[in-house]
N, C-alpha and C. Protein backbone atom coordinates (compact mmCIF):
# COMPACT_ATOMS: atom_id res chain seq x y z
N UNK A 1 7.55 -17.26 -21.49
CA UNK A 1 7.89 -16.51 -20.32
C UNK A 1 9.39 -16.67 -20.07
N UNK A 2 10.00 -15.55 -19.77
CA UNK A 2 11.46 -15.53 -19.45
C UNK A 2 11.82 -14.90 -18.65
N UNK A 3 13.16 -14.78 -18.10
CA UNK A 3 13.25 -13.98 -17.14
C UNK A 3 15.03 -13.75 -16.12
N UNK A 4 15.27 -13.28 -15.74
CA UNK A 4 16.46 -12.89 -15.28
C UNK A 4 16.51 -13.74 -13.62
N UNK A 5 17.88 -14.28 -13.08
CA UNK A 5 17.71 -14.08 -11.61
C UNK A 5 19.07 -14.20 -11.33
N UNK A 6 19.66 -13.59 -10.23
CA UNK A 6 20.39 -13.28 -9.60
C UNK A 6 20.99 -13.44 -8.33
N UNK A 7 22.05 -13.24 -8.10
CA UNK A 7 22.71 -13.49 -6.62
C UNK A 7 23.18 -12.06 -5.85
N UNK A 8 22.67 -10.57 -5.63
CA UNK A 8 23.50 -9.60 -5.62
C UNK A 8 24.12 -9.79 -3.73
N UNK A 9 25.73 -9.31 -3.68
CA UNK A 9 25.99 -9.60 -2.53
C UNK A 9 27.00 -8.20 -2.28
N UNK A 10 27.89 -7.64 -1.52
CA UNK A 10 28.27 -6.62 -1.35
C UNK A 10 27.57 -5.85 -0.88
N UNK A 11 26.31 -5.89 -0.13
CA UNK A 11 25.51 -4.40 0.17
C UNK A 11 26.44 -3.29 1.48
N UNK A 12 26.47 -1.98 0.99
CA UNK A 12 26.95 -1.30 2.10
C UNK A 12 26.31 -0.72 3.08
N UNK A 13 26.77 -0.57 4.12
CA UNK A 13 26.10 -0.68 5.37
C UNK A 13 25.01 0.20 5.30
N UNK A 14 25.41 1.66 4.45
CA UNK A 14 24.24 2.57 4.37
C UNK A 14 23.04 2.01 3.61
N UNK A 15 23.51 1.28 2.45
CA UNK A 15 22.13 0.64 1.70
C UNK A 15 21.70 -0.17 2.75
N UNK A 16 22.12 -0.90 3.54
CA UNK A 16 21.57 -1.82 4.48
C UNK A 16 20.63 -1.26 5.60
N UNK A 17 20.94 0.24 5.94
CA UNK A 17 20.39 0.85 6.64
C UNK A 17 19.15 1.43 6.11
N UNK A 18 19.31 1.62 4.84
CA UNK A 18 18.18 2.39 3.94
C UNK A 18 17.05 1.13 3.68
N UNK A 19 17.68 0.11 3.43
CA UNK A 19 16.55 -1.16 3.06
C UNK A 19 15.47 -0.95 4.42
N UNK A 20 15.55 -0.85 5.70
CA UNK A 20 15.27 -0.69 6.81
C UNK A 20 13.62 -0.36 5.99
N UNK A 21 13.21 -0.08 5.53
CA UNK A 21 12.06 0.88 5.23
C UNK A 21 11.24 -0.49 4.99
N UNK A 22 11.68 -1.40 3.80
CA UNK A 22 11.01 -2.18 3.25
C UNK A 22 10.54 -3.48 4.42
N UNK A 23 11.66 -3.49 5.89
CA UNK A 23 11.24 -4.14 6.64
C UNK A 23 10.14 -3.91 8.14
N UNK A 24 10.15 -2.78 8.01
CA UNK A 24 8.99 -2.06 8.77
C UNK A 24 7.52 -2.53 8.57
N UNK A 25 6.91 -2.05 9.97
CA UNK A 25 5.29 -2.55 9.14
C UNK A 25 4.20 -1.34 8.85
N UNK A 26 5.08 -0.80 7.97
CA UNK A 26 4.40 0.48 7.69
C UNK A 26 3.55 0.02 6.47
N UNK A 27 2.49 1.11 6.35
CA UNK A 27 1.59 0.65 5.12
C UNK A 27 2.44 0.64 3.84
N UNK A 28 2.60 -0.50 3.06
CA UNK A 28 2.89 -0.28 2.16
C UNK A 28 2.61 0.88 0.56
N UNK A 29 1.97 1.33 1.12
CA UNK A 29 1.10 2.38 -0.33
C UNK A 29 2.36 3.41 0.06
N UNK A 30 3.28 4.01 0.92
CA UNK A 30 3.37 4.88 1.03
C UNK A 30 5.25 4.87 0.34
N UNK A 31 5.36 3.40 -0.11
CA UNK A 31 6.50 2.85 -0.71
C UNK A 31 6.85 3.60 -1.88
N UNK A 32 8.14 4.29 -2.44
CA UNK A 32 8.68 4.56 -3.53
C UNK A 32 8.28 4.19 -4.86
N UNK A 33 8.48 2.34 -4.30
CA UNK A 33 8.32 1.35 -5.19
C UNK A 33 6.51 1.48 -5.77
N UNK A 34 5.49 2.02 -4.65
CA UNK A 34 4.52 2.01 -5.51
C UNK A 34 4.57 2.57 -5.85
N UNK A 35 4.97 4.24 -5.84
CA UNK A 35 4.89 5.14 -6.81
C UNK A 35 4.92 5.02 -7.89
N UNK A 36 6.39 4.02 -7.68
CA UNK A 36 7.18 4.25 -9.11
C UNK A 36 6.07 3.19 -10.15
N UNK A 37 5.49 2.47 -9.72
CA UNK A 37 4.76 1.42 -10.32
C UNK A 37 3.84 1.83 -10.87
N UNK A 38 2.64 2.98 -10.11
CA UNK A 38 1.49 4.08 -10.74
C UNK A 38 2.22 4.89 -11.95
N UNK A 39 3.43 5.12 -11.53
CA UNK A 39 3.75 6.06 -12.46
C UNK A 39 4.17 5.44 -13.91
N UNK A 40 4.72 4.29 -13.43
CA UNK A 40 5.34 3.51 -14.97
C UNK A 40 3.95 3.24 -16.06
N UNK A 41 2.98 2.60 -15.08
CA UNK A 41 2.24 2.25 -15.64
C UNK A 41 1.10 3.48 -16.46
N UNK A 42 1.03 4.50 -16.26
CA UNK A 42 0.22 5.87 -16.56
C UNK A 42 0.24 5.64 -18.31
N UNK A 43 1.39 5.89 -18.57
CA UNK A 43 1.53 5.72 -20.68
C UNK A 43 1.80 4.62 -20.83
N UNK A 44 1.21 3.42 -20.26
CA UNK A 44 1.04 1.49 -20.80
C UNK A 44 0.03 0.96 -20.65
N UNK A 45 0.04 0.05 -21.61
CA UNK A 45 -0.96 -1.20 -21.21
C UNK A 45 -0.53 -2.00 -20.36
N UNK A 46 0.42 -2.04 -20.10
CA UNK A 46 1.53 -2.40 -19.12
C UNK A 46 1.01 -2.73 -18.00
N UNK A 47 1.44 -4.09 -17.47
CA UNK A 47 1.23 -4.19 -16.11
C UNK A 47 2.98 -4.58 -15.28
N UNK A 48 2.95 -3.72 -14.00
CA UNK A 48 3.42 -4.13 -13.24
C UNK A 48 3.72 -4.46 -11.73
N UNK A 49 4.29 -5.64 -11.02
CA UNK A 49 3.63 -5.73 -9.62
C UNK A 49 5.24 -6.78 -9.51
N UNK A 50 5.37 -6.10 -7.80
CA UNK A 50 6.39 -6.29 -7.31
C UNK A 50 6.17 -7.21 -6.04
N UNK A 51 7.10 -8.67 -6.40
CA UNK A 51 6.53 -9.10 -4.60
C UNK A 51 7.85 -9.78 -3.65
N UNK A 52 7.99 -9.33 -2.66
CA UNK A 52 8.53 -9.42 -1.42
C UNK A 52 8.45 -10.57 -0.92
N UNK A 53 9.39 -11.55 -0.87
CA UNK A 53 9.86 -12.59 0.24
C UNK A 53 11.09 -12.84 1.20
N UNK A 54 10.79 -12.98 2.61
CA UNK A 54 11.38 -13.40 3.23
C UNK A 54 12.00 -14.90 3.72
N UNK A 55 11.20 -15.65 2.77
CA UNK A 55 11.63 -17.18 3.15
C UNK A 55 13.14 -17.59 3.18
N UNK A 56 13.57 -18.35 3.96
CA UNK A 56 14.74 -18.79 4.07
C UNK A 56 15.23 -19.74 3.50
N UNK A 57 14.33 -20.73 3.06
CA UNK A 57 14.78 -21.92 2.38
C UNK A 57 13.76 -21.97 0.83
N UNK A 58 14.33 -21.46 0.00
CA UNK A 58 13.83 -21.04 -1.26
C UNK A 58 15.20 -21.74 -2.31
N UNK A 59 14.80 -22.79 -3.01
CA UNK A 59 16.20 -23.10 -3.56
C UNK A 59 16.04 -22.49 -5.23
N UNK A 60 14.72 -22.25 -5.49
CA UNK A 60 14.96 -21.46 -7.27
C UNK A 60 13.52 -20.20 -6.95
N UNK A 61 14.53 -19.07 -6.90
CA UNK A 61 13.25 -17.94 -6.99
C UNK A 61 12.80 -17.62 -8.17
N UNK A 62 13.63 -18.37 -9.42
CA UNK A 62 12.68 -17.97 -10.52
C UNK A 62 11.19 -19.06 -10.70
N UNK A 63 11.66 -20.32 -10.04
CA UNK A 63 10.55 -21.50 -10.25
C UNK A 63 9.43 -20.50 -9.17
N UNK A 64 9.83 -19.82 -8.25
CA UNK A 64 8.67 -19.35 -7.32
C UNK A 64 8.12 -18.16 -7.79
N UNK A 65 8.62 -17.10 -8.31
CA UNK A 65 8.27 -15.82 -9.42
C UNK A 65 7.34 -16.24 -10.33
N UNK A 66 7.48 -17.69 -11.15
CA UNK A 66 6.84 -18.29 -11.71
C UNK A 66 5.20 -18.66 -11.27
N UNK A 67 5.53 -19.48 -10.16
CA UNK A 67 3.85 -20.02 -9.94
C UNK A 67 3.07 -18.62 -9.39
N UNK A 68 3.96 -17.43 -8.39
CA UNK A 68 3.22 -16.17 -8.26
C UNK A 68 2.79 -15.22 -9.45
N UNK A 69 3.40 -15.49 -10.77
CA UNK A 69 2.83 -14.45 -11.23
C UNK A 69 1.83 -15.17 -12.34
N UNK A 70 1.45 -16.70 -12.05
CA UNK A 70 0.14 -16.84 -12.08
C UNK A 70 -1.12 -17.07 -11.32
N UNK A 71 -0.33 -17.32 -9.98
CA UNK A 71 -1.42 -16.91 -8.85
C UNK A 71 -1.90 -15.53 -8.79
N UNK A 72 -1.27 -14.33 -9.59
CA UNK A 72 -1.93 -13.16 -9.30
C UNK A 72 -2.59 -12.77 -10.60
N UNK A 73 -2.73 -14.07 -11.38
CA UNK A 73 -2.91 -13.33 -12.56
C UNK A 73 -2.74 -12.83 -13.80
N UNK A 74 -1.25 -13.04 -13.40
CA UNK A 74 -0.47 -11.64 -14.68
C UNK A 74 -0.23 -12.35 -15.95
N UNK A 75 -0.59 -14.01 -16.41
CA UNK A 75 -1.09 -14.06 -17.54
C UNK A 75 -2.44 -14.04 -18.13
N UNK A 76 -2.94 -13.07 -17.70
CA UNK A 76 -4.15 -12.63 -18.04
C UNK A 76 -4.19 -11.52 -18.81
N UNK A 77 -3.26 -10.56 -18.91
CA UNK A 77 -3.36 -9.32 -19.51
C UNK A 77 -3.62 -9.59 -21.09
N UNK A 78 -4.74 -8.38 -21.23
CA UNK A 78 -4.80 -8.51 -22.58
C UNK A 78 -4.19 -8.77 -23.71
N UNK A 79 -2.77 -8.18 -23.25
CA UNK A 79 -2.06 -8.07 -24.63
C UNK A 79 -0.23 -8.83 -24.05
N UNK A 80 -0.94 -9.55 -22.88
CA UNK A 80 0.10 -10.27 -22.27
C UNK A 80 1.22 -9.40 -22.21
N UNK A 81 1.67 -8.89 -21.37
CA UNK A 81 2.72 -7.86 -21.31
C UNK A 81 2.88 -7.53 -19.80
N UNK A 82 2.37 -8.32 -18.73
CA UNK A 82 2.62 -7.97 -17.44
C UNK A 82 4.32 -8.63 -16.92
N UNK A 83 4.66 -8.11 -16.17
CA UNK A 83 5.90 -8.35 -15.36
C UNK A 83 6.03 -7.85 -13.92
N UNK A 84 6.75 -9.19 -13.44
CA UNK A 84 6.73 -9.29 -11.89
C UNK A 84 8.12 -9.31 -11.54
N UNK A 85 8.22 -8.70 -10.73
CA UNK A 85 9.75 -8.42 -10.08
C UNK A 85 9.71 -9.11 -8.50
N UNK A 86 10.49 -10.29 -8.59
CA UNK A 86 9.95 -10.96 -7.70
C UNK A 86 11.64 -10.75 -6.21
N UNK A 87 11.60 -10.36 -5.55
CA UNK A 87 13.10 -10.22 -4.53
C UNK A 87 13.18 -11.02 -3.57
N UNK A 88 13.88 -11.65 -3.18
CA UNK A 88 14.03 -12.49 -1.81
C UNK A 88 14.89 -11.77 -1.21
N UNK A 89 14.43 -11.18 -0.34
CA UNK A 89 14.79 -9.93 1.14
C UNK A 89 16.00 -10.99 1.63
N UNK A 90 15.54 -12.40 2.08
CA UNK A 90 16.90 -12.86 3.12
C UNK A 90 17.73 -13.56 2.38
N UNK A 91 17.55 -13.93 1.65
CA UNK A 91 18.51 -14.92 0.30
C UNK A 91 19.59 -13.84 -0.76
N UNK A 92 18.79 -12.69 -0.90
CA UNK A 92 19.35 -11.96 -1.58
C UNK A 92 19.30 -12.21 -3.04
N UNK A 93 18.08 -12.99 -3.27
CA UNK A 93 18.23 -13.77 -4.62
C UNK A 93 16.83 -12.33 -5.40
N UNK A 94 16.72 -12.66 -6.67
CA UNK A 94 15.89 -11.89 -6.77
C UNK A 94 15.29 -12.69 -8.76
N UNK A 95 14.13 -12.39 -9.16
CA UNK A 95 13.93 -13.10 -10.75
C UNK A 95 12.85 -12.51 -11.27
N UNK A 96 13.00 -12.14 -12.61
CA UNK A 96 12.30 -11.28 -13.48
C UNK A 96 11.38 -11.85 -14.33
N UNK A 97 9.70 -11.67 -14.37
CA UNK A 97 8.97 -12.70 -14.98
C UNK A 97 8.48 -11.78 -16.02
N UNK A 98 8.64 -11.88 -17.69
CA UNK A 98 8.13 -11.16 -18.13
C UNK A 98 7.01 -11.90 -18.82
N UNK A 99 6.18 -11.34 -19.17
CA UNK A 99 4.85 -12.50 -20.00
C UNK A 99 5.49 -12.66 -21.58
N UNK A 100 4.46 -12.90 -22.32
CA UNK A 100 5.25 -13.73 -24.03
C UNK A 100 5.10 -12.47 -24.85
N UNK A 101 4.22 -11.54 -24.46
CA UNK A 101 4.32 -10.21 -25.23
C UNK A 101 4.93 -9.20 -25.09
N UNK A 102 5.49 -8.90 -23.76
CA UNK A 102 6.40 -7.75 -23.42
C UNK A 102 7.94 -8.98 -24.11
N UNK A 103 7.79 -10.18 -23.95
CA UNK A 103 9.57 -10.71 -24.25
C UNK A 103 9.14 -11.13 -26.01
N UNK A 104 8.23 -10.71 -26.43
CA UNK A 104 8.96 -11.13 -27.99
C UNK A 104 8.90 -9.52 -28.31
N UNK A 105 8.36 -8.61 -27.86
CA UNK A 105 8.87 -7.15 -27.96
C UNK A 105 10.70 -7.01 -27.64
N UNK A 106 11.00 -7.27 -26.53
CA UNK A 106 12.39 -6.84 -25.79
C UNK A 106 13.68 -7.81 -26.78
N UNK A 107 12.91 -9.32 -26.18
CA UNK A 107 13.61 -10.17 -26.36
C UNK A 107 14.75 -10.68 -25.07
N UNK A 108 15.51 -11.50 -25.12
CA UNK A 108 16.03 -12.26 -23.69
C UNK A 108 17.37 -11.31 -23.26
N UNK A 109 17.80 -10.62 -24.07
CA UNK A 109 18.81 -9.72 -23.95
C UNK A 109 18.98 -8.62 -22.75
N UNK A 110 17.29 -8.20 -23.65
CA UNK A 110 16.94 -7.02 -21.84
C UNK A 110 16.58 -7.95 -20.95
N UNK A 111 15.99 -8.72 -20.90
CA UNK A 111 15.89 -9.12 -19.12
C UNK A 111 17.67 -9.18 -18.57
N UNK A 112 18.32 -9.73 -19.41
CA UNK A 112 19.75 -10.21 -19.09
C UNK A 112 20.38 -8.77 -18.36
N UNK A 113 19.91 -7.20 -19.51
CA UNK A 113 20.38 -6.39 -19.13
C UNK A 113 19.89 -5.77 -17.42
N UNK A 114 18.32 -5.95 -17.42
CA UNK A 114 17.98 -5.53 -16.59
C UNK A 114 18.36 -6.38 -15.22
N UNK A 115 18.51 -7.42 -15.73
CA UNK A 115 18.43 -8.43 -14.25
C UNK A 115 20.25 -7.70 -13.55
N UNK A 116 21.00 -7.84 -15.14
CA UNK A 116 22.78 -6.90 -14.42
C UNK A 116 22.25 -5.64 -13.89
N UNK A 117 21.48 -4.58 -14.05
CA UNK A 117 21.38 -3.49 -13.68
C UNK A 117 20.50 -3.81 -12.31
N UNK A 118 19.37 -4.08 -11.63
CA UNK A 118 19.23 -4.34 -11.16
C UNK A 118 20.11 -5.33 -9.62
N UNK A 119 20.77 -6.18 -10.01
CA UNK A 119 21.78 -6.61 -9.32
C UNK A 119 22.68 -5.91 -8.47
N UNK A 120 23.44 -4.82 -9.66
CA UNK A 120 24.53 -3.44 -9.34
C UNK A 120 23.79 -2.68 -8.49
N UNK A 121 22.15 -2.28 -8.55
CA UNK A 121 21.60 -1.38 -7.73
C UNK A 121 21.04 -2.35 -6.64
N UNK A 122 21.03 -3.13 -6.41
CA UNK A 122 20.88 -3.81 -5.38
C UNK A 122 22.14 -3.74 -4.28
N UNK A 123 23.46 -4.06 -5.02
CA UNK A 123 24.50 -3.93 -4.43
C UNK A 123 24.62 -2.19 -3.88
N UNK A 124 24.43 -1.18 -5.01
CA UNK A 124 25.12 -0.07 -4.60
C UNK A 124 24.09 1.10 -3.52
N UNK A 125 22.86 0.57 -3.79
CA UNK A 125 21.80 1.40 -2.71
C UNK A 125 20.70 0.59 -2.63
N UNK A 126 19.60 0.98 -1.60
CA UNK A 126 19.08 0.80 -0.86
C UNK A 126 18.02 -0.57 -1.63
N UNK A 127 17.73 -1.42 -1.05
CA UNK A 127 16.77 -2.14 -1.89
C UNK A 127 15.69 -1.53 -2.78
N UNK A 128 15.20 -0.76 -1.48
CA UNK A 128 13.61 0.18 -1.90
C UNK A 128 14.25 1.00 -3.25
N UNK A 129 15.31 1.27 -3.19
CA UNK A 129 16.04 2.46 -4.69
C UNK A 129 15.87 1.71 -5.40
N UNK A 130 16.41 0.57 -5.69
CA UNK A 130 17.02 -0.50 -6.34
C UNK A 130 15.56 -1.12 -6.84
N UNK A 131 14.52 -1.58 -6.41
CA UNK A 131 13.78 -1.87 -7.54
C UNK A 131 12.87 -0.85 -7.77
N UNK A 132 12.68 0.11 -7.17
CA UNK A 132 12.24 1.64 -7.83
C UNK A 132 12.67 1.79 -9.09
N UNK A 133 13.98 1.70 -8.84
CA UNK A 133 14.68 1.73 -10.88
C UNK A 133 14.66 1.00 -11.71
N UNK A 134 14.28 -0.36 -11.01
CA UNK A 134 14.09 -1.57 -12.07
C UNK A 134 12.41 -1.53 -12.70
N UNK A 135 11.47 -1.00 -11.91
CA UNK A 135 10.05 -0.54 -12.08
C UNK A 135 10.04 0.60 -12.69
N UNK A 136 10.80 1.74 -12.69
CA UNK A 136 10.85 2.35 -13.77
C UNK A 136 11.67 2.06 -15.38
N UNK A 137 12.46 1.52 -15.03
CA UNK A 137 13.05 1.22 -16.13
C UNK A 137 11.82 0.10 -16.92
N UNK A 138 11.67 -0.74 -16.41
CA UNK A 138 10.48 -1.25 -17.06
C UNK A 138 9.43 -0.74 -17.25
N UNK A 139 9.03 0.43 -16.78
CA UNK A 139 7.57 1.47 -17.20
C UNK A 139 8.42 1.79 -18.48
N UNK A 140 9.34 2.44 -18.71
CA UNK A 140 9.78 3.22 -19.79
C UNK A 140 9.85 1.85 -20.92
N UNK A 141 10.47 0.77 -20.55
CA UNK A 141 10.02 -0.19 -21.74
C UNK A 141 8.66 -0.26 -21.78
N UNK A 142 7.93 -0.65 -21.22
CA UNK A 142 6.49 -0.53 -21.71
C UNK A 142 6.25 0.05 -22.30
N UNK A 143 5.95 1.32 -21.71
CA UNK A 143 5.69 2.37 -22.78
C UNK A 143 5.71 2.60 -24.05
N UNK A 144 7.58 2.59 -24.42
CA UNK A 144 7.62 2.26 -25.61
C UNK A 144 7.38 1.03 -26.67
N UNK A 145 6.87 0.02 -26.17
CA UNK A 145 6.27 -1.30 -26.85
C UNK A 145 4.80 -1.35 -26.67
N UNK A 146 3.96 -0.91 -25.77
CA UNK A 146 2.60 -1.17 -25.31
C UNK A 146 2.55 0.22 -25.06
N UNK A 147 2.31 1.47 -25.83
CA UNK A 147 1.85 2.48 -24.99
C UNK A 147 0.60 2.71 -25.16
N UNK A 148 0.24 3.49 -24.30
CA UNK A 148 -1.45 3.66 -24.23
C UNK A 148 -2.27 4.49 -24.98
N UNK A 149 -3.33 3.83 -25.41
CA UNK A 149 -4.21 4.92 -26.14
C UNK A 149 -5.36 5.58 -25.04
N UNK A 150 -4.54 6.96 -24.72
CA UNK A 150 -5.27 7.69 -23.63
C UNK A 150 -6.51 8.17 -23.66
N UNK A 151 -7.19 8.53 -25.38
CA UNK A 151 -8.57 8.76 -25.32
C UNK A 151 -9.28 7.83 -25.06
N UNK A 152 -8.95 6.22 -25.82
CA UNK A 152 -9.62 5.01 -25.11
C UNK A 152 -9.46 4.31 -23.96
N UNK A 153 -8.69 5.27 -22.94
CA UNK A 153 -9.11 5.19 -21.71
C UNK A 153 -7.94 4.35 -21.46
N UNK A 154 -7.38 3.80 -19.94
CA UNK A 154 -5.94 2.63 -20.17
C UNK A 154 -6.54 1.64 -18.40
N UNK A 155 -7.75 0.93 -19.03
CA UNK A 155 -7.91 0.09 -17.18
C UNK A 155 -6.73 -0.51 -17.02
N UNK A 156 -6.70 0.01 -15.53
CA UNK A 156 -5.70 -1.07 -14.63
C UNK A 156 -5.62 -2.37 -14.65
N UNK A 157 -5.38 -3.47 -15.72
CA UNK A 157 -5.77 -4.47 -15.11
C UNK A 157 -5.50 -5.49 -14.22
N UNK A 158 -4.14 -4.89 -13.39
CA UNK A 158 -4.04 -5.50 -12.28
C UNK A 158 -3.97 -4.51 -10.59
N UNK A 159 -4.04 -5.19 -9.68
CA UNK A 159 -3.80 -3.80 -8.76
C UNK A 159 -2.41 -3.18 -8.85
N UNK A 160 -2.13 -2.04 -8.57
CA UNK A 160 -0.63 -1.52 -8.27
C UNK A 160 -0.42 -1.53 -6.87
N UNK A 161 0.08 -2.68 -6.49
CA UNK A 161 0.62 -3.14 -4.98
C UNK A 161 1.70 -3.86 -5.10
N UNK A 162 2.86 -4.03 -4.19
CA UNK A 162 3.05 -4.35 -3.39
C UNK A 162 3.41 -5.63 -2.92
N UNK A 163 3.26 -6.93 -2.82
CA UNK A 163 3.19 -7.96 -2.03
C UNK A 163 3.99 -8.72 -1.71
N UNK A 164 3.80 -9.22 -0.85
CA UNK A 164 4.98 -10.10 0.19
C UNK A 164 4.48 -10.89 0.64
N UNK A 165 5.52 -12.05 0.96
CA UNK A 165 5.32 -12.84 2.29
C UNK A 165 6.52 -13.62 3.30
């Protein structure tokens, strides 16, 4: 398991205004970010799931990305290939968990790339944008490493949500 994490800082006031969404207590289903997550996942075996923290005193979000994305599971996938995009809302920290089959596909390079791209879109728009593109950009890797065989059907095997705390 490997994975990217980050410090992004510079946000402008409009992205700051736009994040506004992700702090509301609106139902989450109605989030970008799930979209984008149903949608990545449609041509994969691919799993992916995004989770939200607000804690304040968090000193390694990749050690915490870590124990969540086996509390939910995500080394369970068949063909090991799930990834969790884990953000800390007040720290600004954020860490990329990929399982052992999506990273001996990629290798440590893309997380490196994605975790810089991710970062820049953190800085340049809205959070909710910002890992919208990092969830798609990782559907489109999936895809092309794990894509789906659509006549034999492609179960979900994790939920497409959401989670925070």
């Amino acid at each position: 398991m490997v994975a990217g994490k980050n410090n992004p800082d510079g946000k402008s006031e409009t992205a700051s205004k736009q994040e506004a969404s992700l702090k509301r207590d609106e139902p989450v289903k109605r989030s970008p970010v799930i979209r984008a997550i149903a949608a990545a996942e449609k041509g994969t075996t691919g799993e992916i799931r995004v989770h939200l923290s607000k804690k304040w005193f968090e000193p390694d979000p990749f050690a915490r990305a870590t124990k969540l994305f086996h509390r939910f599971g995500m080394a369970k996938t068949a063909q090991r290939n799930a990834v969790l995009i884990y953000v800390n809302l007040r720290r600004k920290k954020f860490a990329l968990i990929g399982d052992e089959g999506i990273h001996k596909a990629v290798g440590q390079d893309y997380w490196n790339g994605l975790a810089e791209a991710l970062r820049n879109d953190l800085r340049s728009c809205s959070t909710e944008d910002a890992i919208a593109l990092a969830v798609r950009t990782v559907g489109a890797t999936l895809q092309r490493f794990f894509p789906a065989d659509l006549d034999a059907g492609n179960p979900n095997e994790l939920p497409d949500e959401m989670t925070r705390d």
